[in-house]
Protein backbone atom coordinates (compact mmCIF):
# COMPACT_ATOMS: atom_id res chain seq x y z
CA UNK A 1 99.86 81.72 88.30
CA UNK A 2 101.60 78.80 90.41
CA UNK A 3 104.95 81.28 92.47
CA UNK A 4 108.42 79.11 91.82
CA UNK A 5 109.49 80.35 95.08
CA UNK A 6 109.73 77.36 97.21
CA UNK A 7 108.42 77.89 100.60
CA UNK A 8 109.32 79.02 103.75
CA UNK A 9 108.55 78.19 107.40
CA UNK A 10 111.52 79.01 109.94
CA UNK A 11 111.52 81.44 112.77
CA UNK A 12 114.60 82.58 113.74
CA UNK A 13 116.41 84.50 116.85
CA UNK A 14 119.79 85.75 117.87
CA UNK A 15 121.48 83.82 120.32
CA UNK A 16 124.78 86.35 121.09
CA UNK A 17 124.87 89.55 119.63
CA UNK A 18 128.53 89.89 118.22
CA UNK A 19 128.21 92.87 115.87
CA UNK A 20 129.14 96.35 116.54
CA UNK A 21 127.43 98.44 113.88
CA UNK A 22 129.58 101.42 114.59
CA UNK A 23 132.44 98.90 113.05
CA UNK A 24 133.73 98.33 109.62
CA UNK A 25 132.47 96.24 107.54
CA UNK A 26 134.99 92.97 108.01
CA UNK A 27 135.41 92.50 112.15
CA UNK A 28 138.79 91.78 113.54
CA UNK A 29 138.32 87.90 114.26
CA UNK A 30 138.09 88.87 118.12
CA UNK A 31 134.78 88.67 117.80
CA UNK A 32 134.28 84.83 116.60
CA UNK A 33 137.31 84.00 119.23
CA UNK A 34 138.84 82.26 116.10
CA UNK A 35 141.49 84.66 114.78
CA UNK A 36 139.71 85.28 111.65
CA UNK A 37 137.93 88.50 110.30
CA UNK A 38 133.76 88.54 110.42
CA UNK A 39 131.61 90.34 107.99
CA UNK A 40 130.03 92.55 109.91
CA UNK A 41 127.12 94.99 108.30
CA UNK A 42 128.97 98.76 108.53
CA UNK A 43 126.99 101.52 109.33
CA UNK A 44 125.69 103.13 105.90
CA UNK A 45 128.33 105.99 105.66
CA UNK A 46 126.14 108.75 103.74
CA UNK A 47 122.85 110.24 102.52
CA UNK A 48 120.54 109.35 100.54
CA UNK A 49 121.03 105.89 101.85
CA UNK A 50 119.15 105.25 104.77
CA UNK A 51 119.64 101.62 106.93
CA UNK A 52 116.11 99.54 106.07
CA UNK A 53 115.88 98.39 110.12
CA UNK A 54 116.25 102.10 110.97
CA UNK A 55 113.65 104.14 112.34
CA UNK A 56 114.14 106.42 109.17
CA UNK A 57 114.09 103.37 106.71
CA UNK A 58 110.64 101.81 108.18
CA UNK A 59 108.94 105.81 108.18
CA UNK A 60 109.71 105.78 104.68
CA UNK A 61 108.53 101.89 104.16
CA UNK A 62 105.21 103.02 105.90
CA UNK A 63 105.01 105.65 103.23
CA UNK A 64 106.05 104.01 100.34
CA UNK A 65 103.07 101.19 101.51
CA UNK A 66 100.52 103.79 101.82
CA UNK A 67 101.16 105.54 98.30
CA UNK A 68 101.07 101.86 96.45
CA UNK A 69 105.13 102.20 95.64
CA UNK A 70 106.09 98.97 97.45
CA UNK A 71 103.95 96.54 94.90
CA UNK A 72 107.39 95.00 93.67
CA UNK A 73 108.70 94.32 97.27
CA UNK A 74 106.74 91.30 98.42
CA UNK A 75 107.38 89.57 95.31
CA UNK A 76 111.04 90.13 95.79
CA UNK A 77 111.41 89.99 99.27
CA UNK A 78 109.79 86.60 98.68
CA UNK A 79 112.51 85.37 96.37
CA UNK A 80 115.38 87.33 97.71
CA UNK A 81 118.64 85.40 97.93
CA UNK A 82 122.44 87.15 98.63
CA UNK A 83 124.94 86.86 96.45
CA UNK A 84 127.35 83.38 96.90
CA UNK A 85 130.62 85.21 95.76
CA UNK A 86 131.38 89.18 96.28
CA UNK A 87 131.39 89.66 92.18
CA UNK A 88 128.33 87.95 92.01
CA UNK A 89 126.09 91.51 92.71
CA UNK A 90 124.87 91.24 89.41
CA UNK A 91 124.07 87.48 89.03
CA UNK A 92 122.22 87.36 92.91
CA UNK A 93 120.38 90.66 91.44
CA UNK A 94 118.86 89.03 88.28
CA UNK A 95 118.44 85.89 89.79
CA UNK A 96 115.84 87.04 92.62
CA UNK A 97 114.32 89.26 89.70
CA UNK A 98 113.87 86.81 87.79
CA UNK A 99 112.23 84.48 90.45
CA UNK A 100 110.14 87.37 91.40
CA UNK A 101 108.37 87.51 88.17
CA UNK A 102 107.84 83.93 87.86
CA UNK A 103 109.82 82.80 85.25
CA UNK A 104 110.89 79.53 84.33
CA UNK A 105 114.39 78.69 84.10
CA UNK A 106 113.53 75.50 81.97
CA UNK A 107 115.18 73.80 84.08
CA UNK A 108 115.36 72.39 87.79
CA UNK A 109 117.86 74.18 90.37
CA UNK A 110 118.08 71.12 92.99
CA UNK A 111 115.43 68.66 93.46
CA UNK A 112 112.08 69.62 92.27
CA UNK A 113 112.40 73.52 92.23
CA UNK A 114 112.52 75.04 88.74
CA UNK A 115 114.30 78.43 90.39
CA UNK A 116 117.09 80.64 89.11
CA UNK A 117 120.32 80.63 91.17
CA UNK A 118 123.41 82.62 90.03
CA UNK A 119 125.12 79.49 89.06
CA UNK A 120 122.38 79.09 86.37
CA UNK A 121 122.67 82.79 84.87
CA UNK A 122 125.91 81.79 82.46
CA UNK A 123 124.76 82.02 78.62
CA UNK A 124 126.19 85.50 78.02
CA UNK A 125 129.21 85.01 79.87
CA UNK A 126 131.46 82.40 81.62
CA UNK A 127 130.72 82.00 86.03
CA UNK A 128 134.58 82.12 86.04
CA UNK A 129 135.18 85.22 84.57
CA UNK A 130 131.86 86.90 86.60
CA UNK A 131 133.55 85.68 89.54
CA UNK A 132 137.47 87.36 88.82
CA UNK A 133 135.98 90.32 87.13
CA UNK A 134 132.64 91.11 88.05
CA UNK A 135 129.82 91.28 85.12
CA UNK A 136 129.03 94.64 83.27
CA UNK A 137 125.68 96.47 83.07
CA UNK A 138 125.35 95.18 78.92
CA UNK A 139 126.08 91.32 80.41
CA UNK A 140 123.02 91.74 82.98
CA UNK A 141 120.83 92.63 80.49
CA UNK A 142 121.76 89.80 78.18
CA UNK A 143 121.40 87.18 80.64
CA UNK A 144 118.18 88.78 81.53
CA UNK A 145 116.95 88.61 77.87
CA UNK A 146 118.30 85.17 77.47
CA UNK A 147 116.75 83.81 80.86
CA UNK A 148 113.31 85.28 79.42
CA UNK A 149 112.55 88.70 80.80
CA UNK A 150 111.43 91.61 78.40
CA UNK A 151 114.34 93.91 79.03
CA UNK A 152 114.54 98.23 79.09
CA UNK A 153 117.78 98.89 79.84
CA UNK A 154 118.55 103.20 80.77
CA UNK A 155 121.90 104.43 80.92
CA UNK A 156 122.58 107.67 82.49
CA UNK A 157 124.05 109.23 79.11
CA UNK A 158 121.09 108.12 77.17
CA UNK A 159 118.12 109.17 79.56
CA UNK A 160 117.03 112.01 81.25
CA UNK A 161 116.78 111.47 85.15
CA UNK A 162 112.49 112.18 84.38
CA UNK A 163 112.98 109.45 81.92
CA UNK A 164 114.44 107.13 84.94
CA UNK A 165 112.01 108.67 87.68
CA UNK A 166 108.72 107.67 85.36
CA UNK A 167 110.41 103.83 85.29
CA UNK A 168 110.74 103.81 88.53
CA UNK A 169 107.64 104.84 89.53
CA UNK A 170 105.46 102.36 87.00
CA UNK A 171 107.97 99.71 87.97
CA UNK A 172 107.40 100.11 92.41
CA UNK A 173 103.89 100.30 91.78
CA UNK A 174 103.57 97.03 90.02
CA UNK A 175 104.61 93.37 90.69
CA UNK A 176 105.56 92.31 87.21
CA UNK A 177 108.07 95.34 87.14
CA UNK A 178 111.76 95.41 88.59
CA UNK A 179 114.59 97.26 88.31
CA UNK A 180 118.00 96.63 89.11
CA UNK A 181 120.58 99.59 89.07
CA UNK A 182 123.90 99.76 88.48
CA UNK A 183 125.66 102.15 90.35
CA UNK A 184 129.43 103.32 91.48
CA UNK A 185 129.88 102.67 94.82
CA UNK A 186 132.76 105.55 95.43
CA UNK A 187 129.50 108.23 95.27
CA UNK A 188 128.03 107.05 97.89
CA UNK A 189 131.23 106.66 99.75
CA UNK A 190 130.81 103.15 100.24
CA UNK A 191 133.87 101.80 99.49
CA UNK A 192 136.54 100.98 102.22
C-alpha cells in the first residue's frame, strides 16, 4: 500500500539557542529582541508526564521498542503535523491519524498530495466555530467516521480503565491502530 505522506529530506540545526526551558510557556519578547512574547516549550509541570527528549522519556522509548508497543509511532511520527490554530488540538490530532493509516481524503490538499490537513476535517462542524470554541470529543469522532476511519470511541463513564488499558495495548502494538485521547488539562496541572 502506496503511504500519502509526502516525503521528506531536510536536515536541520539550531543556529542560537533562545529558549529557557525552566520558563513559561509564552517568553517575554526579550528574547526575539522584538518586544513581542515567544512560545517557548515549558517544562512539563507533573508526573506521569515525562518530556520525550528527556533521559527518562528515551529509557522508556527504548522499552516501549523492545516490547513491540511503539508499532503505531513510525507511522505517525511520519505524518505528524502541529496544530495551525491553538483550538485546533483536535483537528491536527485526527488529521495526522488519519494520514497515518493511509486514508484517502478524496481529495487533493495542495498540488498533487491527496493528505488530510485540519482545514479539510469540516463535515461535522464549521472551521469557524472549531477555531472560537474548540471541538468536543463526539465532533472528533464524527469527522473521523466521516473522513473514513472505523471508529471505537471509550468514555471514562462508560469503560472500565482494563477496558481502556486492553485498547491501548492492541492499538501501540499495531500500525493500523491509533488512539487519540481527550483529556482535561487542569489534572495534569498544565494549565497556566
Amino acid at each position: 500500500r502506496t503511504r500519502l505522506c509526502p516525503p521528506i529530506a531536510v536536515a536541520f540545526t539550531r543556529r542560537n539557542h533562545i529558549r529557557n526551558r525552566e520558563s513559561h510557556s509564552v517568553g517575554t519578547g526579550e528574547e526575539d529582541g522584538g518586544g513581542r512574547g515567544v512560545a517557548v516549550p515549558a517544562v512539563l509541570p507533573s508526573q506521569p508526564a515525562v518530556d520525550f527528549a528527556s533521559p527518562e522519556g528515551k529509557r522508556l522509548f527504548a522499552e516501549a521498542l523492545a516490547a513491540t508497543t511503539m508499532e503505531g509511532f513510525f507511522p505517525l511520527v511520519s505524518c505528524f503535523q502541529t496544530q495551525s490554530e491553538p483550538a485546533f488540538c483536535g483537528l491536527a490530532s485526527l488529521a495526522v491519524v488519519l494520514n497515518a493509516l493511509s486514508i484517502d481524503p478524496g481529495r487533493r490538499w495542495k498540488g498533487p498530495w491527496r493528505w488530510f490537513d485540519e482545514s479539510m476535517l469540516d463535515c461535522c462542524e464549521p472551521l469557524d466555530k472549531v477555531k472560537a470554541e474548540g471541538i468536543t470529543f463526539g465532533k472528533v469522532a464524527c469527522l473521523a467516521r466521516c473522513s473514513g476511519a472505523n471508529v471505537q470511541s471509550f468514555r471514562a463513564n462508560r469503560a472500565t480503565i482494563d477496558d481502556l488499558r486492553r485498547h491501548l495495548v492492541r492499538c501501540v502494538s499495531s500500525q493500523d491502530c491509533h488512539l487519540i485521547a481527550s483529556y482535561h488539562r487542569q489534572a495534569f496541572k498544565q494549565v497556566t
